[in-house]
N, C-alpha and C. Protein backbone atom coordinates (compact mmCIF):
# COMPACT_ATOMS: atom_id res chain seq x y z
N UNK A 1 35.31 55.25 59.92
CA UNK A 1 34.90 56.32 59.03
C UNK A 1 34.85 55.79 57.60
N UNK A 2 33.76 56.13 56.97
CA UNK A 2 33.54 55.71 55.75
C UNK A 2 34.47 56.72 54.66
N UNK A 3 34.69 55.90 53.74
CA UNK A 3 35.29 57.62 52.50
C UNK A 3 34.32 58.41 51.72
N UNK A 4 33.11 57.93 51.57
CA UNK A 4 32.41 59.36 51.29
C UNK A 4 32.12 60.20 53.01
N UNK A 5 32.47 60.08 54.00
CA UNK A 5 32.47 60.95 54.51
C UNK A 5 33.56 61.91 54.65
N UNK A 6 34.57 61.23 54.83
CA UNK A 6 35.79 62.03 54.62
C UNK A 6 36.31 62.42 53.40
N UNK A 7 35.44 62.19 52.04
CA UNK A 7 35.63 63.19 50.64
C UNK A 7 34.94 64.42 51.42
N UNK A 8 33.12 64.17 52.03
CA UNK A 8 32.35 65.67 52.30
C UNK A 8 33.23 66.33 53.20
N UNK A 9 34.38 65.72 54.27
CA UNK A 9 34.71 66.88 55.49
C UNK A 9 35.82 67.74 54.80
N UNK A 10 36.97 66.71 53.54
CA UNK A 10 37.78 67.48 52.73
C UNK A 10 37.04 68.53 52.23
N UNK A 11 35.86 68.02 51.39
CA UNK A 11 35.44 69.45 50.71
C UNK A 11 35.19 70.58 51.76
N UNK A 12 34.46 70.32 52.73
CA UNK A 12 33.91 71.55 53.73
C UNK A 12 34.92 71.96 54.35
N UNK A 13 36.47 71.24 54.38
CA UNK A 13 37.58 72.43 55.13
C UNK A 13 38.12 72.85 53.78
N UNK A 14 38.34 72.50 53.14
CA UNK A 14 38.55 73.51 51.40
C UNK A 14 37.84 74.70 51.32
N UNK A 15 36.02 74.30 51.79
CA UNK A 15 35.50 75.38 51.19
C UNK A 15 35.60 76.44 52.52
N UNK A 16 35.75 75.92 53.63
CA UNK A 16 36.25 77.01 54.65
C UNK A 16 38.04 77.80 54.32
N UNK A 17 38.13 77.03 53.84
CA UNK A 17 39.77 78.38 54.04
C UNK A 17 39.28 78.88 52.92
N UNK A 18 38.61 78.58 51.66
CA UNK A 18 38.62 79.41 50.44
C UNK A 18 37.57 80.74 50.63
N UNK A 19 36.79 80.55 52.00
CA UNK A 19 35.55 81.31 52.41
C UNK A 19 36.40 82.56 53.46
N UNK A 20 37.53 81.93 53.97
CA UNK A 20 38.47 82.95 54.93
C UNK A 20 39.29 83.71 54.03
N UNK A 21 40.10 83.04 52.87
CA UNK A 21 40.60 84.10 51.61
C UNK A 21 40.02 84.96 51.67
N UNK A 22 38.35 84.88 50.98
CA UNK A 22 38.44 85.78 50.40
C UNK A 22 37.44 86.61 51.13
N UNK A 23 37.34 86.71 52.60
CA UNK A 23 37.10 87.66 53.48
C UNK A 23 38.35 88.31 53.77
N UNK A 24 39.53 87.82 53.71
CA UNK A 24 41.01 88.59 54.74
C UNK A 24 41.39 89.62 52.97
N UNK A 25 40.67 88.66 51.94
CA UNK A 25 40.85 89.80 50.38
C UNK A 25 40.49 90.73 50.53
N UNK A 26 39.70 91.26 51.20
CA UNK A 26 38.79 92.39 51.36
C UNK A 26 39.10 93.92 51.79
N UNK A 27 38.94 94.77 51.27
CA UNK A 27 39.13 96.08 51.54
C UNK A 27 38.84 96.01 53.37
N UNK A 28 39.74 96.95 54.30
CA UNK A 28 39.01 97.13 55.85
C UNK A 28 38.31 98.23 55.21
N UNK A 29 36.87 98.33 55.97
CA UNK A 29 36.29 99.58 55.72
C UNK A 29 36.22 100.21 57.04
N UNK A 30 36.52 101.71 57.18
CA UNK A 30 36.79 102.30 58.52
C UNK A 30 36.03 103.33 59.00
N UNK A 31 34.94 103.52 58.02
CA UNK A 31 33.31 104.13 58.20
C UNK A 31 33.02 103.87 59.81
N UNK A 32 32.65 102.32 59.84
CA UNK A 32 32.27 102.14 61.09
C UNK A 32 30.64 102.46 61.12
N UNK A 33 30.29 102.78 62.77
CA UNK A 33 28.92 103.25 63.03
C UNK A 33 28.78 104.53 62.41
N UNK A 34 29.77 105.39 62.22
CA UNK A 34 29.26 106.63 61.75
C UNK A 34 28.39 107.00 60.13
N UNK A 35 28.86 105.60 59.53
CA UNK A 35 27.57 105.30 58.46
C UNK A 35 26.50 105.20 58.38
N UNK A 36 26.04 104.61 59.37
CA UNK A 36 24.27 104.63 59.70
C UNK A 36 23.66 105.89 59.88
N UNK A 37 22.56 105.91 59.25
CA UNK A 37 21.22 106.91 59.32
C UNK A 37 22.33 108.44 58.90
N UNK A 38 23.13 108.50 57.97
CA UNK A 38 23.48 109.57 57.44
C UNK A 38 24.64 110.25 57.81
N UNK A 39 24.85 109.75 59.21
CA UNK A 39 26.06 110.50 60.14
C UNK A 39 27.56 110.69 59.46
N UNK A 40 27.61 109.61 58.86
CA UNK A 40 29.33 109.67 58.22
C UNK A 40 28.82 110.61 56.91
N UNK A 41 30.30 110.56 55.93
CA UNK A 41 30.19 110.81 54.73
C UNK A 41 29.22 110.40 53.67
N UNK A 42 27.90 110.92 53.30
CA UNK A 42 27.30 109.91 52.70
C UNK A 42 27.02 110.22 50.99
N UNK A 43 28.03 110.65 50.50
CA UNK A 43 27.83 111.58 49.31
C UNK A 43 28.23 110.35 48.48
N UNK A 44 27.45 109.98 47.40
CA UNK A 44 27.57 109.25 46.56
C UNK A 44 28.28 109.47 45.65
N UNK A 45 29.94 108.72 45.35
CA UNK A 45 30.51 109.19 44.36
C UNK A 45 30.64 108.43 43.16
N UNK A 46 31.33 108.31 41.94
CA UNK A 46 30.81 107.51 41.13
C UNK A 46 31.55 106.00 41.35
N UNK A 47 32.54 106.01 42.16
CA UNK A 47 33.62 104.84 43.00
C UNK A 47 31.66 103.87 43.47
N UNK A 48 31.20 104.57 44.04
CA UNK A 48 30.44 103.94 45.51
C UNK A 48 29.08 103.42 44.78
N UNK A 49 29.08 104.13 43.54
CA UNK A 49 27.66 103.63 42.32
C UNK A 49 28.17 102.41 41.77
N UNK A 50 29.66 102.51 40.95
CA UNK A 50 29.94 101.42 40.08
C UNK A 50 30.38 100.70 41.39
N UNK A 51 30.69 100.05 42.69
CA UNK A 51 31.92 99.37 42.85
C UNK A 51 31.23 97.54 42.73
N UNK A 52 30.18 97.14 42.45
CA UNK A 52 29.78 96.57 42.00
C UNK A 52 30.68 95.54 41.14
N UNK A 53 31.19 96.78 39.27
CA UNK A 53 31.63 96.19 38.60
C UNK A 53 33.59 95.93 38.61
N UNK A 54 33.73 96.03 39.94
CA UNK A 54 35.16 96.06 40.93
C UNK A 54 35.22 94.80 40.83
N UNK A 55 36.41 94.15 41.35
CA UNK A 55 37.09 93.01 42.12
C UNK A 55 36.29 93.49 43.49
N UNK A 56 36.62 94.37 44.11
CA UNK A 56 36.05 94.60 45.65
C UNK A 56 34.78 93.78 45.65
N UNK A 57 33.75 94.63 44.59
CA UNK A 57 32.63 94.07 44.16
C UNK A 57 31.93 92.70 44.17
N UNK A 58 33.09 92.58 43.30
CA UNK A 58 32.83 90.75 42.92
C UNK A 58 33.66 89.79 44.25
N UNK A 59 34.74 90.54 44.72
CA UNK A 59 34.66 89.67 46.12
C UNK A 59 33.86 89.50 47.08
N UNK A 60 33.30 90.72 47.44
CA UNK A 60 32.03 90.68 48.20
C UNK A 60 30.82 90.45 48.14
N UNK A 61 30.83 90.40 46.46
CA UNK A 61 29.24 89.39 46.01
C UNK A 61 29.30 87.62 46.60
N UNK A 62 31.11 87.69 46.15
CA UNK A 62 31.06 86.06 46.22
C UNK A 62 31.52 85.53 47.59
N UNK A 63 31.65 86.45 48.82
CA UNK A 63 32.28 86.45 49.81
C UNK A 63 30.23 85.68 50.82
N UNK A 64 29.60 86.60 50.14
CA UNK A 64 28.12 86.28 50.72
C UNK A 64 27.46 84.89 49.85
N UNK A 65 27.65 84.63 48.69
CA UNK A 65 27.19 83.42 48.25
C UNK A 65 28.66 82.23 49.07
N UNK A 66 29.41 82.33 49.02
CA UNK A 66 30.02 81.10 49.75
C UNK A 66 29.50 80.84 51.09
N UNK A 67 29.73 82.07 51.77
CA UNK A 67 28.78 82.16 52.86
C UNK A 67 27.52 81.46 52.74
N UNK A 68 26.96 81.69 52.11
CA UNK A 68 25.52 81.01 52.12
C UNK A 68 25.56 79.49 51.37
N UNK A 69 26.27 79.28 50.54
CA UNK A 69 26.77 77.70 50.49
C UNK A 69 27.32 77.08 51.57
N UNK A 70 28.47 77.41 51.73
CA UNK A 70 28.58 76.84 53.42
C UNK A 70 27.97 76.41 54.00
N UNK A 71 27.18 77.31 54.59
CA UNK A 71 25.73 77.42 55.49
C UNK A 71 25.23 75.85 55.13
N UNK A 72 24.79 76.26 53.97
CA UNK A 72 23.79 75.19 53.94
C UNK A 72 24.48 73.89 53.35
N UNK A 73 25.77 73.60 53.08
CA UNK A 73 26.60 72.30 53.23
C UNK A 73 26.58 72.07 54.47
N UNK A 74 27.14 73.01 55.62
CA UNK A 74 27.21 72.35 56.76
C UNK A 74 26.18 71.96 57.61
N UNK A 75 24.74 72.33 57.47
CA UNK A 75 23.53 71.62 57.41
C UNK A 75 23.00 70.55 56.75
N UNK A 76 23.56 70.72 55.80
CA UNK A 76 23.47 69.07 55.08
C UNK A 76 24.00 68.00 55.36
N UNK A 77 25.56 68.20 56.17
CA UNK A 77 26.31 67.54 56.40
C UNK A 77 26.16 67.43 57.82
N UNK A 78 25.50 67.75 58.92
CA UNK A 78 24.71 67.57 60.32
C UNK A 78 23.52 66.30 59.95
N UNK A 79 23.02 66.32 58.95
CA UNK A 79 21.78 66.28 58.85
C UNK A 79 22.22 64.37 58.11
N UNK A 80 23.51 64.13 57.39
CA UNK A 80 24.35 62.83 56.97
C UNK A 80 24.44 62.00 57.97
């Protein structure tokens, strides 16, 4: 094994537990199926407009861009 390969596999299990943080960070939401097409509660309150400018928010903005870095490190790194 060369060491730039085993710097890329350090980084990609780093960026996997830091990608499991901050999914287990996450609010459970307990909606479920009854959210779709109107069925649950669907009254917009001002929590559900702003939560955006939340931590919740910003975890789950950055919960989908790691996700999608990942992704495409660990395609890059198939592809090495």
């Amino acid at each position: 094994m060369s060491i730039p390969f085993i710097i890329f596999g350090v980084i990609y299990i780093l960026g996997c537990f830091a990608l499991m943080a901050a999914i287990l960070m996450q609010k459970k939401r307990t909606a479920g199926m009854g959210s779709i097409a109107g069925m649950g509660n669907s009254s917009e309150t001002y929590w559900d407009k702003n939560k955006s400018r939340s931590v919740e928010g910003a975890l789950e903005k950055w919960t989908k861009i790691g996700g999608g870095v990942l992704f495409a490190y660990s395609v890059i790194l198939c592809l090495i």
